[in-house]
PDB file of N, CA and C in Angstrom:
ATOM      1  N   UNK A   1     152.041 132.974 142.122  1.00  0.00           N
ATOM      2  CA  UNK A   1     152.648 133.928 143.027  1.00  0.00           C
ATOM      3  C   UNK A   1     151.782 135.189 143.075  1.00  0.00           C
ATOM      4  N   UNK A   2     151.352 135.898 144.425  1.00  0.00           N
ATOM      5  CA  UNK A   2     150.473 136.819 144.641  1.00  0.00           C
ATOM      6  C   UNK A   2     151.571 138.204 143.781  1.00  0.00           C
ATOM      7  N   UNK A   3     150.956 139.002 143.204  1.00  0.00           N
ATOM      8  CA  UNK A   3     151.449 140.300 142.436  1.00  0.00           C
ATOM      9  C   UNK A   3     151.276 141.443 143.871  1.00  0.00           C
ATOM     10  N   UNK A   4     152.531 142.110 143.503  1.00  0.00           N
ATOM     11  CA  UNK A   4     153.028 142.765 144.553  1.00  0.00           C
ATOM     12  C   UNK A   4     152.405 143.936 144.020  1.00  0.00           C
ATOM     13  N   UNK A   5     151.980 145.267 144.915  1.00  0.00           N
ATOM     14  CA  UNK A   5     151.323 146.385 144.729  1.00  0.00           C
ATOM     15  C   UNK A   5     152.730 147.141 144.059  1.00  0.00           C
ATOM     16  N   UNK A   6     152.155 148.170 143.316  1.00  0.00           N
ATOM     17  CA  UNK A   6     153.639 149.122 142.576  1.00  0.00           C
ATOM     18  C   UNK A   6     153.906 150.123 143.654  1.00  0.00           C
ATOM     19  N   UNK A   7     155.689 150.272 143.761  1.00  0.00           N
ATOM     20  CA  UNK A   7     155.888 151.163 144.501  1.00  0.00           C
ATOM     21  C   UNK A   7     155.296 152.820 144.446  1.00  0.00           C
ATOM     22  N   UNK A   8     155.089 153.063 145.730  1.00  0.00           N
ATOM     23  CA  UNK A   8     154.692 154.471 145.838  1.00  0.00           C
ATOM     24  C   UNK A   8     155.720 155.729 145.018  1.00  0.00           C
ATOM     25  N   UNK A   9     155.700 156.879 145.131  1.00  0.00           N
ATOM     26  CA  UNK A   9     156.251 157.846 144.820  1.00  0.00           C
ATOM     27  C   UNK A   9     157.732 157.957 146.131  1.00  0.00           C
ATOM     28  N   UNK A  10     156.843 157.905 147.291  1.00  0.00           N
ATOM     29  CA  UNK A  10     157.596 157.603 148.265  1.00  0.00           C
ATOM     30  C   UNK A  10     158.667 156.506 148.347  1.00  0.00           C
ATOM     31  N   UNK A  11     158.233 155.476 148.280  1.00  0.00           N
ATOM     32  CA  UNK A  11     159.603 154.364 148.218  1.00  0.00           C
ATOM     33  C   UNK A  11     159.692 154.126 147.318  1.00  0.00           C
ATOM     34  N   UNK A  12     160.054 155.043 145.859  1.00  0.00           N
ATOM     35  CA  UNK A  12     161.036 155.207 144.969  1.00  0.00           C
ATOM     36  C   UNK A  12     161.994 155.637 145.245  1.00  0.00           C
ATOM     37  N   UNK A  13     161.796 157.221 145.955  1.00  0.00           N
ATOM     38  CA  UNK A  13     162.836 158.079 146.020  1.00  0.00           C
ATOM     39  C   UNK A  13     163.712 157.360 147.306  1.00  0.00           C
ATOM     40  N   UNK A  14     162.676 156.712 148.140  1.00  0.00           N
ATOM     41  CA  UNK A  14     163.832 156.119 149.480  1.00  0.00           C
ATOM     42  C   UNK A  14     164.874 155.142 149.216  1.00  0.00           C
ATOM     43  N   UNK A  15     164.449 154.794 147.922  1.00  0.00           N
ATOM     44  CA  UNK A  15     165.452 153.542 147.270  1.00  0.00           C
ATOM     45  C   UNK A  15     165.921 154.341 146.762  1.00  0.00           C
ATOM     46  N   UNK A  16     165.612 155.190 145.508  1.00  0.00           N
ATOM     47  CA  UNK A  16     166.852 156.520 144.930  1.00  0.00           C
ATOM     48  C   UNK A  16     168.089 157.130 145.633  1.00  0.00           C
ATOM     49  N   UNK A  17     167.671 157.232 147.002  1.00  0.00           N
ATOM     50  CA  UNK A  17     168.382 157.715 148.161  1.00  0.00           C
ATOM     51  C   UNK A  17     169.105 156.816 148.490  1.00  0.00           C
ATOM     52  N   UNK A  18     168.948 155.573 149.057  1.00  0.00           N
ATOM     53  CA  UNK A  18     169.600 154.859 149.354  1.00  0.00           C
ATOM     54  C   UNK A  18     170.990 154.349 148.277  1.00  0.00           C
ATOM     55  N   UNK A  19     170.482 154.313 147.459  1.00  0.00           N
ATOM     56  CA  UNK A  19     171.425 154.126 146.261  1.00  0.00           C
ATOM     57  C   UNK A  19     172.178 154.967 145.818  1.00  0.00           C
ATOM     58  N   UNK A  20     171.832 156.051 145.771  1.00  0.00           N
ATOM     59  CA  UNK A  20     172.970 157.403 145.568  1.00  0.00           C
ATOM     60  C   UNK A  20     173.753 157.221 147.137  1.00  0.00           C
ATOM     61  N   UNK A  21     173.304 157.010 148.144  1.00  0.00           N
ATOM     62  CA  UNK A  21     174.367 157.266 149.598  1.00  0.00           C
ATOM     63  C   UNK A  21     175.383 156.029 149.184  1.00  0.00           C
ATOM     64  N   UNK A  22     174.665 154.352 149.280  1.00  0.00           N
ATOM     65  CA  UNK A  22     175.658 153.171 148.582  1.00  0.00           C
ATOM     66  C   UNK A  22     176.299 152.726 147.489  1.00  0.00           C
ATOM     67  N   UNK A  23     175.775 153.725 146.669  1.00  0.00           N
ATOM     68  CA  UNK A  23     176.610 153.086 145.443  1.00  0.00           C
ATOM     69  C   UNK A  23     176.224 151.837 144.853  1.00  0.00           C
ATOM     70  N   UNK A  24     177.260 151.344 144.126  1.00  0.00           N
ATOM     71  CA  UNK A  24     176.725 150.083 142.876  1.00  0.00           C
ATOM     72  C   UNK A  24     176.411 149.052 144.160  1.00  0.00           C
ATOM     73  N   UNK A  25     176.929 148.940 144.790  1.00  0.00           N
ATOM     74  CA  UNK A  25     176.265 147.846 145.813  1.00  0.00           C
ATOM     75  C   UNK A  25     175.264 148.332 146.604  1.00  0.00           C
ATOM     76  N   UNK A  26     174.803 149.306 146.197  1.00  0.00           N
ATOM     77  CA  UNK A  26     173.276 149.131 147.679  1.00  0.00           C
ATOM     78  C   UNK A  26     172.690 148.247 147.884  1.00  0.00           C
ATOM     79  N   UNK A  27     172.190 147.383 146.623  1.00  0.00           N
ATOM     80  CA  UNK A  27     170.995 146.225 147.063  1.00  0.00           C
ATOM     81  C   UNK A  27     172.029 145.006 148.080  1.00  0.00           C
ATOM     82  N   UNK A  28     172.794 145.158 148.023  1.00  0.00           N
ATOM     83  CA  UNK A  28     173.498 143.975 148.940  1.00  0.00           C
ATOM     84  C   UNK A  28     173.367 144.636 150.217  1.00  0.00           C
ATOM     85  N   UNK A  29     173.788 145.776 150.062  1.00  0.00           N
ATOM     86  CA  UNK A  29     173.926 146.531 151.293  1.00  0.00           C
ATOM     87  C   UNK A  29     172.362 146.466 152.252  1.00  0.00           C
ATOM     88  N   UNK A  30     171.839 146.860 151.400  1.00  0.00           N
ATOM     89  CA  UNK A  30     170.275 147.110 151.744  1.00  0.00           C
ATOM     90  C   UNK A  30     169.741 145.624 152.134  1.00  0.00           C
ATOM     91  N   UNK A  31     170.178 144.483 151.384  1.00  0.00           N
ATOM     92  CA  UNK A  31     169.960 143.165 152.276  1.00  0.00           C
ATOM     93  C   UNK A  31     170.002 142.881 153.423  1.00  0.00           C
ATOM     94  N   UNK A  32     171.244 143.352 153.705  1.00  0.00           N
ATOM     95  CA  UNK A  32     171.796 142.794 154.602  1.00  0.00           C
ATOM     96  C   UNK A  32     171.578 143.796 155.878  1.00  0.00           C
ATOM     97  N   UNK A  33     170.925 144.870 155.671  1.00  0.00           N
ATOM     98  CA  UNK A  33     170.602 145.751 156.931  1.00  0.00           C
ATOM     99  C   UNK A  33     168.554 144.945 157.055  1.00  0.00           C
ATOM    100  N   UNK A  34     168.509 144.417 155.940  1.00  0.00           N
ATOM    101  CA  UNK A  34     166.907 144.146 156.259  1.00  0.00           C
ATOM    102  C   UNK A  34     167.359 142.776 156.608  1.00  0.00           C
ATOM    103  N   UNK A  35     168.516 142.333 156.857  1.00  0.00           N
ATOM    104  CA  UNK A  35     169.090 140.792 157.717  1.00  0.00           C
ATOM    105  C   UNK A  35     169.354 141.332 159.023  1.00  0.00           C
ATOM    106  N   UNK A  36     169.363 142.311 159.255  1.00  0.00           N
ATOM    107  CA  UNK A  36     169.878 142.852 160.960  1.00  0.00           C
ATOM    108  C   UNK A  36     171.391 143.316 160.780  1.00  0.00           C
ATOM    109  N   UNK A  37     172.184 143.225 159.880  1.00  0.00           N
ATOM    110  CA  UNK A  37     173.687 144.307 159.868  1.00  0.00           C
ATOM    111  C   UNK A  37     173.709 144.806 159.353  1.00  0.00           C
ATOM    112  N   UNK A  38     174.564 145.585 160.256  1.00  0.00           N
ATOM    113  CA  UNK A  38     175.455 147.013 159.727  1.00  0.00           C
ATOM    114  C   UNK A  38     174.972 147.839 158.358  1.00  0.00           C
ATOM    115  N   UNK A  39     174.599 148.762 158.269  1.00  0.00           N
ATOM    116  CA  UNK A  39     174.959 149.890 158.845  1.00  0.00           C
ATOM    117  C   UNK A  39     173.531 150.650 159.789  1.00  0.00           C
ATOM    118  N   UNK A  40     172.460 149.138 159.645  1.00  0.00           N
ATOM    119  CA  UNK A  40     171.412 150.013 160.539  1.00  0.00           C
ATOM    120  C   UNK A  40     170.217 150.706 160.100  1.00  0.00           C
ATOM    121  N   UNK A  41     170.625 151.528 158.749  1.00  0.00           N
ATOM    122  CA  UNK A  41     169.694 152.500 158.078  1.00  0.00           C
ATOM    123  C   UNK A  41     169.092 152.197 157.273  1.00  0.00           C
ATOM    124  N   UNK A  42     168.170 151.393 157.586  1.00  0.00           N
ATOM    125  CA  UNK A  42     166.946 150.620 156.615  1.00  0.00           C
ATOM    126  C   UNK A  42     165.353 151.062 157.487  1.00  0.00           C
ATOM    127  N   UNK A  43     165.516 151.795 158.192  1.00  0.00           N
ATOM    128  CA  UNK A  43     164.275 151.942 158.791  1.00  0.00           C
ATOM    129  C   UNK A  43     162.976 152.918 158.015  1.00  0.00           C
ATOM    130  N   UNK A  44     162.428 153.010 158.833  1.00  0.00           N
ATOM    131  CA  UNK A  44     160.477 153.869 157.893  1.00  0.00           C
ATOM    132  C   UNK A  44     160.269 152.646 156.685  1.00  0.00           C
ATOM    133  N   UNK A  45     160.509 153.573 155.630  1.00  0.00           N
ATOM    134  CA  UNK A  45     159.736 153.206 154.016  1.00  0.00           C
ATOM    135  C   UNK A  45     160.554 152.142 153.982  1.00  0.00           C
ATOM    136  N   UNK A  46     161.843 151.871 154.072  1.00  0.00           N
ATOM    137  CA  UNK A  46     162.974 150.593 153.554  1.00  0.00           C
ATOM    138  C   UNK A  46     162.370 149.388 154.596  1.00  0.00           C
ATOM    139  N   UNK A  47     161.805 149.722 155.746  1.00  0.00           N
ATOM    140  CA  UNK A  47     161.502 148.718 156.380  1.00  0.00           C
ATOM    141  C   UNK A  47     160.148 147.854 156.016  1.00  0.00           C
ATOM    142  N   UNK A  48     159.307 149.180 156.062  1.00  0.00           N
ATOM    143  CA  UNK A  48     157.743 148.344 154.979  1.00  0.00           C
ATOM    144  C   UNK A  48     158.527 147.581 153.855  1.00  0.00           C
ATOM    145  N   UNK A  49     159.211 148.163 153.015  1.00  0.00           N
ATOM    146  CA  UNK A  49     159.522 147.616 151.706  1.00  0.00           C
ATOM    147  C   UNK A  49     159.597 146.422 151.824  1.00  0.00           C
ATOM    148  N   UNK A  50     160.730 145.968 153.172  1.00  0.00           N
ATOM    149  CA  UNK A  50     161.424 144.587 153.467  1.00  0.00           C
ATOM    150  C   UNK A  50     159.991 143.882 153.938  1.00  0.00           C
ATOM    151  N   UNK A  51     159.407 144.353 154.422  1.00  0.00           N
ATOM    152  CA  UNK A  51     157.909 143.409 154.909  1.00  0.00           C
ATOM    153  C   UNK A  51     156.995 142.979 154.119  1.00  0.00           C
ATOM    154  N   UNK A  52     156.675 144.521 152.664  1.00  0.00           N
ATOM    155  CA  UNK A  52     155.563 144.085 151.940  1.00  0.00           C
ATOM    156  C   UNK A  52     156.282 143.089 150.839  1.00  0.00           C
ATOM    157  N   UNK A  53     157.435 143.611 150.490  1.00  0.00           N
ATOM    158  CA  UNK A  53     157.951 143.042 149.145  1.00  0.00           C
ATOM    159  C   UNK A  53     159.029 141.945 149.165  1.00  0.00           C
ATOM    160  N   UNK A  54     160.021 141.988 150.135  1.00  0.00           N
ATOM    161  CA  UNK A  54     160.857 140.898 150.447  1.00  0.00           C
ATOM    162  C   UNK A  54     162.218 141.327 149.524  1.00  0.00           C
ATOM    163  N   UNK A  55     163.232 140.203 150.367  1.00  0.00           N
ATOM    164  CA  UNK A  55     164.777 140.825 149.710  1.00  0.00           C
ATOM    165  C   UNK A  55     164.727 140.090 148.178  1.00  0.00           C
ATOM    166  N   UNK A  56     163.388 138.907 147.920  1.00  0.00           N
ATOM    167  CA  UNK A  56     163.456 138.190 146.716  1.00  0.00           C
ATOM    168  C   UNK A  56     163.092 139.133 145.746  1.00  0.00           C
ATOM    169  N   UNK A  57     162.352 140.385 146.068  1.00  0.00           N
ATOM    170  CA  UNK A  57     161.516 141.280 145.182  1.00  0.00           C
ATOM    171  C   UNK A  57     163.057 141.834 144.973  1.00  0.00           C
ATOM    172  N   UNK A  58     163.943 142.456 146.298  1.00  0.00           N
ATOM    173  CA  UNK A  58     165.097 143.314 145.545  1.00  0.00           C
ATOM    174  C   UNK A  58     165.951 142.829 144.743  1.00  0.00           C
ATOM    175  N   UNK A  59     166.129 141.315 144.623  1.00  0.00           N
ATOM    176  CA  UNK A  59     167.154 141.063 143.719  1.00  0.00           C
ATOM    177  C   UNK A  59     166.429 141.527 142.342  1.00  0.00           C
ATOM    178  N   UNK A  60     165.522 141.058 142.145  1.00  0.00           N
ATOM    179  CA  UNK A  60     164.741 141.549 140.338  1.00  0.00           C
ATOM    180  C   UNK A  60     164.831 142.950 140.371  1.00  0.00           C
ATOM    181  N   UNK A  61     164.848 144.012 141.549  1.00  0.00           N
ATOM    182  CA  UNK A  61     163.933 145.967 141.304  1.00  0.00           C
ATOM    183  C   UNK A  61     165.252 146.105 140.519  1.00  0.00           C
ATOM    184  N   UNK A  62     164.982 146.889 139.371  1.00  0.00           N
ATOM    185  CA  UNK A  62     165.947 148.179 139.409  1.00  0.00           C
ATOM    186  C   UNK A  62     165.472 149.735 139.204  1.00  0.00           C
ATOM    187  N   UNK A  63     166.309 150.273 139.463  1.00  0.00           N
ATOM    188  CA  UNK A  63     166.117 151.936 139.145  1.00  0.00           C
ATOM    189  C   UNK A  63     165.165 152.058 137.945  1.00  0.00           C
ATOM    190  N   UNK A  64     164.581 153.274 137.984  1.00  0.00           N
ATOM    191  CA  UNK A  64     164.401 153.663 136.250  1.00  0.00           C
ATOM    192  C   UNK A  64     165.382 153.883 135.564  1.00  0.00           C
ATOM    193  N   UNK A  65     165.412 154.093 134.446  1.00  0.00           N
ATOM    194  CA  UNK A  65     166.842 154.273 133.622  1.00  0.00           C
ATOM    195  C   UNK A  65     166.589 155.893 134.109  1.00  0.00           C
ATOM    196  N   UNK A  66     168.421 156.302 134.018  1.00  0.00           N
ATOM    197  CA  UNK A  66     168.671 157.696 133.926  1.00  0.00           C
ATOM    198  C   UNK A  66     168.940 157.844 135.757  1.00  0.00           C
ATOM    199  N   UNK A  67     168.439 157.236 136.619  1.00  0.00           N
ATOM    200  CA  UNK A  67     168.950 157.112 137.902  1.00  0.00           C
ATOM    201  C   UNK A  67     170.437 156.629 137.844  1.00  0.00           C
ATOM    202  N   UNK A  68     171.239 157.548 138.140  1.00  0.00           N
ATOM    203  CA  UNK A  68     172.677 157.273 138.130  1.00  0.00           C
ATOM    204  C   UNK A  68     173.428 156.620 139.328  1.00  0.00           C
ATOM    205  N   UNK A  69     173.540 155.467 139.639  1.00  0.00           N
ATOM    206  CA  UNK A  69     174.212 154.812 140.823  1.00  0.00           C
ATOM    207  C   UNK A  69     175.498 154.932 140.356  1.00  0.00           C
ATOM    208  N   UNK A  70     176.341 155.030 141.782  1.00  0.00           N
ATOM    209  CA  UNK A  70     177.786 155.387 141.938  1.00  0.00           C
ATOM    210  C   UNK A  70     178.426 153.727 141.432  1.00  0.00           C
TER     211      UNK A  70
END
């Protein structure tokens, strides 16, 4: 399997963000907007993400520790 480049500084914090707005479910959430639903707001950095890295990369990401999800 080709090794994926490490996230930027930038799409850390856009995933930080995203996860503080969704809560303990963002990564589902965040799936399913890089599937085409609801709520829409996966675009810029979340959208590369979904292109370079795939929703298989988000099931494994997590936060750094000390990132507090709702």
């Amino acid at each position: 399997m080709e090794k994926l480049p490490p996230l930027s500084a930038v799409e850390l914090a856009a995933l930080q963000r995203y996860a503080a707005k969704h809560g303990r479910r963002w990564k589902s959430v965040l799936r399913g907007a890089w599937m085409g639903h609801a709520p829409y707001d996966d675009g810029g950095t979340l959208r590369t993400l979904r292109n370079t890295h795939g929703p298989s990369w988000l099931d494994g990401f997590k936060l750094p520790k000390g990132e507090a999800q709702k």
